[in-house]
PDB file of N, CA and C in Angstrom:
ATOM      1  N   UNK A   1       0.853  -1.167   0.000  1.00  0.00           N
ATOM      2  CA  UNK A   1       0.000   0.000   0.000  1.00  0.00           C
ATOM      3  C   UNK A   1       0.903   1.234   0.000  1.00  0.00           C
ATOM      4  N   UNK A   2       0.710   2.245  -0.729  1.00  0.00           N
ATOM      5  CA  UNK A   2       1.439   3.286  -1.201  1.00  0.00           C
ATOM      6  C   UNK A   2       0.778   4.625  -0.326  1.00  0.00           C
ATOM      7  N   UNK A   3       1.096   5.655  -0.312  1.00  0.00           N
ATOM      8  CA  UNK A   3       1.075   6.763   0.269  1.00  0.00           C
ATOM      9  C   UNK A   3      -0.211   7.077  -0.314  1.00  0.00           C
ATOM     10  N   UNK A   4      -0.805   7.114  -1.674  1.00  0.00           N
ATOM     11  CA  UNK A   4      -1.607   7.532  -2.298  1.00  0.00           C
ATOM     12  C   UNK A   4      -2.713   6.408  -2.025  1.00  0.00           C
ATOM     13  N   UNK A   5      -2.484   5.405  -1.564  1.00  0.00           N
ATOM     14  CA  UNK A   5      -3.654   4.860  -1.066  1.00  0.00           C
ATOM     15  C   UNK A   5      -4.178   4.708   0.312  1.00  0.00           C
ATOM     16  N   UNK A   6      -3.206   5.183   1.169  1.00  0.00           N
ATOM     17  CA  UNK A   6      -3.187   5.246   2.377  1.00  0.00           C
ATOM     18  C   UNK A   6      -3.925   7.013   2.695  1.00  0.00           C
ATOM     19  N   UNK A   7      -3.426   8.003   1.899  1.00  0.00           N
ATOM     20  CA  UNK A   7      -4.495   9.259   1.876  1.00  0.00           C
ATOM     21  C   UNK A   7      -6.054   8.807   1.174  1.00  0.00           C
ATOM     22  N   UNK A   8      -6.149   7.846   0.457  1.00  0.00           N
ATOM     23  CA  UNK A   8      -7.217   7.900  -0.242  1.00  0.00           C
ATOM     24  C   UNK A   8      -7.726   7.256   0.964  1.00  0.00           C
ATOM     25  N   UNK A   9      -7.818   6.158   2.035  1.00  0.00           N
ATOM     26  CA  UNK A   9      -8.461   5.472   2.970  1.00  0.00           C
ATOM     27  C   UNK A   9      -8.076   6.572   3.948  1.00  0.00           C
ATOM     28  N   UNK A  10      -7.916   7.168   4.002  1.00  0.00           N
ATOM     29  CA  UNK A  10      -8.026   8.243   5.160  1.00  0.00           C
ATOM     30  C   UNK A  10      -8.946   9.978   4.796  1.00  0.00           C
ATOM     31  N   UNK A  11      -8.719   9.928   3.548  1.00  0.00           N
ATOM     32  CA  UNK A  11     -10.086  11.111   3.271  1.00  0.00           C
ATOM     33  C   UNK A  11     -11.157  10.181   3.185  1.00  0.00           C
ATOM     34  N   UNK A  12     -11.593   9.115   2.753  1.00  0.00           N
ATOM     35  CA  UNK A  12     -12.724   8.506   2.906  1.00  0.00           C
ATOM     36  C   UNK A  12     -13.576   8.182   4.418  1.00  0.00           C
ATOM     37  N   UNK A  13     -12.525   7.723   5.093  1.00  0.00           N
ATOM     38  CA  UNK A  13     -12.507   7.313   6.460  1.00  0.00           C
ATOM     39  C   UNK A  13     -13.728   8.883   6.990  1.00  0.00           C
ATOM     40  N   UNK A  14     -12.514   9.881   7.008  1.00  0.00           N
ATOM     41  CA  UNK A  14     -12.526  10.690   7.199  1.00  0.00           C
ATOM     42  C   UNK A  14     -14.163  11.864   6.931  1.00  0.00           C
ATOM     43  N   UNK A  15     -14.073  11.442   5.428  1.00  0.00           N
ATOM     44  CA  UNK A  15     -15.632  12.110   5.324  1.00  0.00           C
ATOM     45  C   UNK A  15     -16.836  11.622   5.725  1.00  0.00           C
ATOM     46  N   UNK A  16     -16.741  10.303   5.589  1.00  0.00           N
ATOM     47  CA  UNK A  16     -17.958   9.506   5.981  1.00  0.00           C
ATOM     48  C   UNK A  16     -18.096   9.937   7.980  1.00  0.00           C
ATOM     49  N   UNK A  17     -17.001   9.991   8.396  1.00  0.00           N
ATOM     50  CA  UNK A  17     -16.892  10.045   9.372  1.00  0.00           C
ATOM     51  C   UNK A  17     -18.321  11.525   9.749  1.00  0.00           C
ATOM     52  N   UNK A  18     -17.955  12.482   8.993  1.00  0.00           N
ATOM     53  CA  UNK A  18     -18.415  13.586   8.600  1.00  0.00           C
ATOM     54  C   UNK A  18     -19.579  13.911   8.628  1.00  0.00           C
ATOM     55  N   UNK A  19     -19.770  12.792   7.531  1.00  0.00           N
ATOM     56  CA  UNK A  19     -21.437  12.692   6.812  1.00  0.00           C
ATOM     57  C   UNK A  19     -21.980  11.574   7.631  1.00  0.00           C
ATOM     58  N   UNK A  20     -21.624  11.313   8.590  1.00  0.00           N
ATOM     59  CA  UNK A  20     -22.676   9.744   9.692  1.00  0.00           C
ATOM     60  C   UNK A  20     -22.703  10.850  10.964  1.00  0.00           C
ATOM     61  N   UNK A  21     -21.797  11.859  11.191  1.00  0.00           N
ATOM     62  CA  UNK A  21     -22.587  12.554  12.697  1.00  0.00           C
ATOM     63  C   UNK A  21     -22.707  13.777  12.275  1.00  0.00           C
ATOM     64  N   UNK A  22     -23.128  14.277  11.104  1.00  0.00           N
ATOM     65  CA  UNK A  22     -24.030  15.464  11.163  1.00  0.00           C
ATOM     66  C   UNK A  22     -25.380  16.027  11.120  1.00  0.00           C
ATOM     67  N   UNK A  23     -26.038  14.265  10.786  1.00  0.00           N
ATOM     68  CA  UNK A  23     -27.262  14.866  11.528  1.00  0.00           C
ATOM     69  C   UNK A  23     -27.540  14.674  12.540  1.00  0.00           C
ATOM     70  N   UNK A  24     -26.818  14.410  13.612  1.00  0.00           N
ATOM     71  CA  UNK A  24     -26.899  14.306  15.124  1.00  0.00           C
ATOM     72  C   UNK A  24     -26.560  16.264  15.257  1.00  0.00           C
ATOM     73  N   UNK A  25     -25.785  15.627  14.956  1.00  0.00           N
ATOM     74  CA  UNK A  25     -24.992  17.242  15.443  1.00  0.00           C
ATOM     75  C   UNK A  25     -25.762  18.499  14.982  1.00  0.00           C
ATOM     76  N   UNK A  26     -26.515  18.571  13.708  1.00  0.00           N
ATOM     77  CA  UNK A  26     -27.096  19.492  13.616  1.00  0.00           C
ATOM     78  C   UNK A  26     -28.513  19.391  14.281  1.00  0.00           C
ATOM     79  N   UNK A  27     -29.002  17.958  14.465  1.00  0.00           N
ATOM     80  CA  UNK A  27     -29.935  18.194  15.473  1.00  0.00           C
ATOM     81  C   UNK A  27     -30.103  19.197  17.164  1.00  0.00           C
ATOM     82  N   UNK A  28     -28.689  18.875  17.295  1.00  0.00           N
ATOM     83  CA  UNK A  28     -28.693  19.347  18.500  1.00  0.00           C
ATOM     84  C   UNK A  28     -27.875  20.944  18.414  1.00  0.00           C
ATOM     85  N   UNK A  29     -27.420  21.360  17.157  1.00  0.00           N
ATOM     86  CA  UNK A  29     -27.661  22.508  16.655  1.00  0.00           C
ATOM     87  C   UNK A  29     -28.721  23.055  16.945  1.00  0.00           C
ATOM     88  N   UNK A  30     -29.858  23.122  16.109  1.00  0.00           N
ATOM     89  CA  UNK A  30     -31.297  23.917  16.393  1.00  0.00           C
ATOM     90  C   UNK A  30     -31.591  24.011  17.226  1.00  0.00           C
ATOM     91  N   UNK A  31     -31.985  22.369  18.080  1.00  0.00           N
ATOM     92  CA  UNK A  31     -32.530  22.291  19.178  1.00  0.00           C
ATOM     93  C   UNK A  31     -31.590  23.592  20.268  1.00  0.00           C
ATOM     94  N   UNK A  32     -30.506  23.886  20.505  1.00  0.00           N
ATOM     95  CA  UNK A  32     -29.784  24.465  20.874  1.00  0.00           C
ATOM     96  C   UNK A  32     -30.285  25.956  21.142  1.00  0.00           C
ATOM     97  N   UNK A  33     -30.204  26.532  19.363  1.00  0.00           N
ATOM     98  CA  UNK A  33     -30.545  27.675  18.839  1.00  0.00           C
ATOM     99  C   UNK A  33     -32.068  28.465  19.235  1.00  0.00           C
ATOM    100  N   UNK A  34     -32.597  27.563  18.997  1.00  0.00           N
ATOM    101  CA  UNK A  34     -33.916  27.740  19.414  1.00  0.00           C
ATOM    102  C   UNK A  34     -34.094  27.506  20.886  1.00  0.00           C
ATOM    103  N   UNK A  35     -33.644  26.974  21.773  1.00  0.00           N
ATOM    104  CA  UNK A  35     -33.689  27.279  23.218  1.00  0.00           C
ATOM    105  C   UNK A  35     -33.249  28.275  23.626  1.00  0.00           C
ATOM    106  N   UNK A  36     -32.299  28.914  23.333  1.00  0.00           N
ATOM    107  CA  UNK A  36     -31.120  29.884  23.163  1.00  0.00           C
ATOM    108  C   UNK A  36     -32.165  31.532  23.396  1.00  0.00           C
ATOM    109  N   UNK A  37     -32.859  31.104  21.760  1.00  0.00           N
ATOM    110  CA  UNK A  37     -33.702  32.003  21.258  1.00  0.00           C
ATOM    111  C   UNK A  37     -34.649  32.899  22.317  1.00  0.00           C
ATOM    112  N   UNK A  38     -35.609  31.192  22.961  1.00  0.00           N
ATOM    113  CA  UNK A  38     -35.925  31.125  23.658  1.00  0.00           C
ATOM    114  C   UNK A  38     -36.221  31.796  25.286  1.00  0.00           C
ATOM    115  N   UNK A  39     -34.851  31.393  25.330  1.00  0.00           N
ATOM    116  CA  UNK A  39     -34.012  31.820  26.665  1.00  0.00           C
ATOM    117  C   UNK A  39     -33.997  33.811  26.909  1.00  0.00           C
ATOM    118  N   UNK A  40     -33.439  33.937  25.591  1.00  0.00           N
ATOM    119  CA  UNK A  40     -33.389  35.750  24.917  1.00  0.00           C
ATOM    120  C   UNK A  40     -34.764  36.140  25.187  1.00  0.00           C
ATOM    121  N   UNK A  41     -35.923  35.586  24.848  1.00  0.00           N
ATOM    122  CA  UNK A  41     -36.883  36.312  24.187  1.00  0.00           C
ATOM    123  C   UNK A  41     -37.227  36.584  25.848  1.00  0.00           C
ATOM    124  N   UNK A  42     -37.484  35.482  26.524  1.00  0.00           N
ATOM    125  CA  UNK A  42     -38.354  35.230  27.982  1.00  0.00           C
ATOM    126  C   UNK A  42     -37.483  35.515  29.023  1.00  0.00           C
ATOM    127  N   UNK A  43     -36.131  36.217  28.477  1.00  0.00           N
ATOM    128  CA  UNK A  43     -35.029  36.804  30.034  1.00  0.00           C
ATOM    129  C   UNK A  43     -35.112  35.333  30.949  1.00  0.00           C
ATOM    130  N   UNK A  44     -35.544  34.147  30.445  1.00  0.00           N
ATOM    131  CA  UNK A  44     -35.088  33.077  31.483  1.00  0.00           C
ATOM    132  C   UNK A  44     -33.621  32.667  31.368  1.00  0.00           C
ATOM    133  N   UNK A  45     -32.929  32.548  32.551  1.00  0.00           N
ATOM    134  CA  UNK A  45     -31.359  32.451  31.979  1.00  0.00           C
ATOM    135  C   UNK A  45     -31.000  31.530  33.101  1.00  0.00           C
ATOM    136  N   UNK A  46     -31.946  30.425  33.005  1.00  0.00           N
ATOM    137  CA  UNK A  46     -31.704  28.890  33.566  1.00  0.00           C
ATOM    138  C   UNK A  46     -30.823  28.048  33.258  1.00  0.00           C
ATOM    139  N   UNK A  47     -29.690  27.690  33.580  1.00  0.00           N
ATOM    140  CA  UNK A  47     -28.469  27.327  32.477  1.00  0.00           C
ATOM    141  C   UNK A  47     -28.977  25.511  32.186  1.00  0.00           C
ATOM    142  N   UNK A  48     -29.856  24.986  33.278  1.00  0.00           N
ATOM    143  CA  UNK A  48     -30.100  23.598  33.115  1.00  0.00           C
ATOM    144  C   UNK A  48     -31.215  23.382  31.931  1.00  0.00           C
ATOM    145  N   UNK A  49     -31.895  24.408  31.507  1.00  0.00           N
ATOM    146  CA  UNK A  49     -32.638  24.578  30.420  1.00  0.00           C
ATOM    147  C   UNK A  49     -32.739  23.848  29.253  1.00  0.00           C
ATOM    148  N   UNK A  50     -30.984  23.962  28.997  1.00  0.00           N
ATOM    149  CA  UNK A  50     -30.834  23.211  27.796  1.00  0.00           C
ATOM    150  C   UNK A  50     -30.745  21.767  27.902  1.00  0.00           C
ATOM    151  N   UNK A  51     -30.570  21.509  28.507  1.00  0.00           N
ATOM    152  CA  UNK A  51     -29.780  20.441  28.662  1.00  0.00           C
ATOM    153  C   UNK A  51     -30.816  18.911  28.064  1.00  0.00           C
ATOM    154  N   UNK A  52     -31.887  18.900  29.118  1.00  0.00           N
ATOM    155  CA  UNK A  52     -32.594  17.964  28.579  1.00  0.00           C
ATOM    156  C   UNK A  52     -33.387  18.279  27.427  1.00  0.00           C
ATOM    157  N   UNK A  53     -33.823  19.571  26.701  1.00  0.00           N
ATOM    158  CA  UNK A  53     -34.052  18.744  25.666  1.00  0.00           C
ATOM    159  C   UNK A  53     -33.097  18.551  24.545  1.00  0.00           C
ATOM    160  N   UNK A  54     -31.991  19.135  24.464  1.00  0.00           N
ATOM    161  CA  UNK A  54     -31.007  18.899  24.079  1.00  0.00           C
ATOM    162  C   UNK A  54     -30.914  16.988  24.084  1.00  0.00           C
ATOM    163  N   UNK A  55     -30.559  16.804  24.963  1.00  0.00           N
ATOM    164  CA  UNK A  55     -30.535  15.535  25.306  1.00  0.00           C
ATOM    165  C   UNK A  55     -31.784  14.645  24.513  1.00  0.00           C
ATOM    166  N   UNK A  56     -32.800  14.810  24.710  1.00  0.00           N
ATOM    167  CA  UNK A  56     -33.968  14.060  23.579  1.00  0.00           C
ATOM    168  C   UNK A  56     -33.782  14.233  22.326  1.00  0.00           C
ATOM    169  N   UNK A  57     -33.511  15.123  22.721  1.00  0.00           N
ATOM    170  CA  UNK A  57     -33.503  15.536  20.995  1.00  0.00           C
ATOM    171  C   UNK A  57     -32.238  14.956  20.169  1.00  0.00           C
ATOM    172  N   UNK A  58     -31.442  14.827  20.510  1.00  0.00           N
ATOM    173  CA  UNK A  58     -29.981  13.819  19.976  1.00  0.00           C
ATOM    174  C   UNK A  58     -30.204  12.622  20.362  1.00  0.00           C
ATOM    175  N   UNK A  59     -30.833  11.819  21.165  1.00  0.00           N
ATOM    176  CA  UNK A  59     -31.163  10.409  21.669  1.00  0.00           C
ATOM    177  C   UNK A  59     -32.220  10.452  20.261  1.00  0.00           C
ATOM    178  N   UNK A  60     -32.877  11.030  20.473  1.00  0.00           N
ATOM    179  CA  UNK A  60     -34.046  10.664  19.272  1.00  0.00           C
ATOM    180  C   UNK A  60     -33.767  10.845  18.104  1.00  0.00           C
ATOM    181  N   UNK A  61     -32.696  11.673  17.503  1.00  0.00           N
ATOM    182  CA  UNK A  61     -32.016  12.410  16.086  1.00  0.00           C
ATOM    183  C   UNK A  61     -30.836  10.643  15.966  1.00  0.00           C
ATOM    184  N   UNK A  62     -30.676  10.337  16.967  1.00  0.00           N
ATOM    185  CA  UNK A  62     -29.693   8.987  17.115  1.00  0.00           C
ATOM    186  C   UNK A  62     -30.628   7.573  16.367  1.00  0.00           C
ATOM    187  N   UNK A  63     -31.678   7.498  17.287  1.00  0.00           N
ATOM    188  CA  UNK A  63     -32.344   6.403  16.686  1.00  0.00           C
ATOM    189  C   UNK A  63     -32.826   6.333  15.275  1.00  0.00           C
ATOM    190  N   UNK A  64     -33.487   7.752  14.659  1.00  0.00           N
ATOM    191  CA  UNK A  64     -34.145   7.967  13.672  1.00  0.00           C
ATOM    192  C   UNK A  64     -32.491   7.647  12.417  1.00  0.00           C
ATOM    193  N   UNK A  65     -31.869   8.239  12.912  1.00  0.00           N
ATOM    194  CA  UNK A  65     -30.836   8.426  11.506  1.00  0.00           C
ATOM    195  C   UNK A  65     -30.007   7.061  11.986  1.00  0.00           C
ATOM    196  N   UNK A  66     -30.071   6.024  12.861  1.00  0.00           N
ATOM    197  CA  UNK A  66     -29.184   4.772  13.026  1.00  0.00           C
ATOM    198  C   UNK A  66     -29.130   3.937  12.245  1.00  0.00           C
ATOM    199  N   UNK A  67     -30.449   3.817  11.240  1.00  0.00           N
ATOM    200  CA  UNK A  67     -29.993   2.996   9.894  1.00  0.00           C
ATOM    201  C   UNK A  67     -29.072   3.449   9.074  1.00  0.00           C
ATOM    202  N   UNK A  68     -29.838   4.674   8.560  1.00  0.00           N
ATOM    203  CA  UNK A  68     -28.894   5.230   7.653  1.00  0.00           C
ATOM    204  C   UNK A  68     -27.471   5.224   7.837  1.00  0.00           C
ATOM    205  N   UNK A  69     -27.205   5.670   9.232  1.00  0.00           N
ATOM    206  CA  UNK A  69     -25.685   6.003   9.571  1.00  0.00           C
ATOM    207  C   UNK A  69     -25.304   4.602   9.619  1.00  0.00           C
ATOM    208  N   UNK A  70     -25.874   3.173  10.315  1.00  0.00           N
ATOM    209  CA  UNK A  70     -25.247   2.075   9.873  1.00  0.00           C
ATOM    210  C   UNK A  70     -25.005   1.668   8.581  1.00  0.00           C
ATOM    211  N   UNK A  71     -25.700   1.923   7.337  1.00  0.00           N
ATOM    212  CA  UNK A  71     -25.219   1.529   5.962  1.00  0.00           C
ATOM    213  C   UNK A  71     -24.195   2.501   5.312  1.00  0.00           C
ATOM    214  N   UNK A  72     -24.194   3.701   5.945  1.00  0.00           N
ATOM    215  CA  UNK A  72     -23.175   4.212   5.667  1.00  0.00           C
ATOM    216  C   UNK A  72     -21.336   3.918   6.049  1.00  0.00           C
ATOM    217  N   UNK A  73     -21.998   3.084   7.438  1.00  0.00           N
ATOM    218  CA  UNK A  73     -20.815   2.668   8.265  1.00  0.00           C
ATOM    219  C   UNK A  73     -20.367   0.922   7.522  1.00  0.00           C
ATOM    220  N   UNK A  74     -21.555   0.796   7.017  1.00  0.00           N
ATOM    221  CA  UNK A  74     -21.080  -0.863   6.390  1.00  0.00           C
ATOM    222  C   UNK A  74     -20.673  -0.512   4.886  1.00  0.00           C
ATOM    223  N   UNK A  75     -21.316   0.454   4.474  1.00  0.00           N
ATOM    224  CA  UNK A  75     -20.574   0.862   3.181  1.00  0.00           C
ATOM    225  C   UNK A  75     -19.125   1.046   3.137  1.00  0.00           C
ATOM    226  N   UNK A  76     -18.253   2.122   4.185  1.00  0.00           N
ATOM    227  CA  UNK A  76     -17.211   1.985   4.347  1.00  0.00           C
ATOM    228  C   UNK A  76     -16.369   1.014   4.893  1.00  0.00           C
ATOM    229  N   UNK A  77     -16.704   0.110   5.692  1.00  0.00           N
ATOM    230  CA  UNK A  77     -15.910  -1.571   5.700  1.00  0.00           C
ATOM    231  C   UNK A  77     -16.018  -2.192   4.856  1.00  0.00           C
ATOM    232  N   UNK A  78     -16.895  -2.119   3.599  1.00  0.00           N
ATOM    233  CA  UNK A  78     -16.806  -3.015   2.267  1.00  0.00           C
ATOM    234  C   UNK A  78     -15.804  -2.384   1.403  1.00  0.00           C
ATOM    235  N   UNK A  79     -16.181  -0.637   1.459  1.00  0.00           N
ATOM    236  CA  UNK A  79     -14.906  -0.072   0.567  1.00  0.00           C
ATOM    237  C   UNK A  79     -13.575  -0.916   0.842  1.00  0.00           C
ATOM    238  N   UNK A  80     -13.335  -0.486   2.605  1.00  0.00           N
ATOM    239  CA  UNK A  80     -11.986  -1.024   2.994  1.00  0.00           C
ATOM    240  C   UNK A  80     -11.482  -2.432   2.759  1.00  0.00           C
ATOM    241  N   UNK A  81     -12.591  -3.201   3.108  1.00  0.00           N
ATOM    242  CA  UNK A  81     -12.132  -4.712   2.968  1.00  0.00           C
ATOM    243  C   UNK A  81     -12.232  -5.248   1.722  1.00  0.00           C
ATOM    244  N   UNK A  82     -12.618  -4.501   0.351  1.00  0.00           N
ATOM    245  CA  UNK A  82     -12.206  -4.539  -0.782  1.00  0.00           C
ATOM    246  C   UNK A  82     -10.413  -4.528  -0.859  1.00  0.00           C
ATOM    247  N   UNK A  83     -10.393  -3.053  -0.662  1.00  0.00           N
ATOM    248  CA  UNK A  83      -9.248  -2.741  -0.749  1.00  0.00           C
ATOM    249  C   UNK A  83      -8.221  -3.358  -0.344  1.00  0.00           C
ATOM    250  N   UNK A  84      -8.366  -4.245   0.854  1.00  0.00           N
ATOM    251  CA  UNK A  84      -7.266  -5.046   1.462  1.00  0.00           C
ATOM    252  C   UNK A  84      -7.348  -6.102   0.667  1.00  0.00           C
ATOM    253  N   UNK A  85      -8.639  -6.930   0.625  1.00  0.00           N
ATOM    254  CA  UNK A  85      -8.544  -7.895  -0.344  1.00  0.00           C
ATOM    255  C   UNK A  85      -7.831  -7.923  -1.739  1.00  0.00           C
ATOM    256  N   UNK A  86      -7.754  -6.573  -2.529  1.00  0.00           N
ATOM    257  CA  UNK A  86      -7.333  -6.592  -3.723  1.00  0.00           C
ATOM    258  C   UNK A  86      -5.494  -6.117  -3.335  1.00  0.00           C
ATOM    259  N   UNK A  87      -5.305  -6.227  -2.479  1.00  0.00           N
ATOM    260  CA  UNK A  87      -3.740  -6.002  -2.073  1.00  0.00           C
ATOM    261  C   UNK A  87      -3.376  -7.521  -1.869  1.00  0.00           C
ATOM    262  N   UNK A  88      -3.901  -8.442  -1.752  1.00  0.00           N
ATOM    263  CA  UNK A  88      -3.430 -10.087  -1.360  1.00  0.00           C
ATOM    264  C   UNK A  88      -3.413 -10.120  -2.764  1.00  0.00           C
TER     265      UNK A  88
END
């Protein structure tokens, strides 16, 4: 395995990595933003506020997108274990 294939399994690695926790992450973006908002509009400045629904809201953004993010995650062990295979 050469340098150029060893960057190519590492930007791949790498993006998927990317594209499997961003819709967690932007879930708990909004959810965030909008508490935030929230928080501004109603002078409540409860710091435990966020927290739980923050928390549902990524537990639940987790389950909903866990297929997807698993075929994305088995997509990239087939890339890889191609790749090793075609190195034997």
């Amino acid at each position: 395995m050469n340098e150029v294939e060893v960057l190519d399994v590492a930007r791949d690695t790498m993006m998927t990595m990317l594209v499997v926790s961003a819709p967690i992450l932007l879930v708990g973006l909004i959810v965030g933003l909008t508490i935030s908002i929230f928080q501004t509009l109603t002078h409540i400045q409860e710091m435990t506020l966020t927290f739980i629904p923050k928390i549902v809201a990524v537990f639940g953004a987790a389950i909903l997108f866990m297929p997807w993010m698993l075929r994305q995650l088995t997509d990239l062990n087939n890339r890889l274990m191609d790749k090793i295979v075609g190195l034997g």
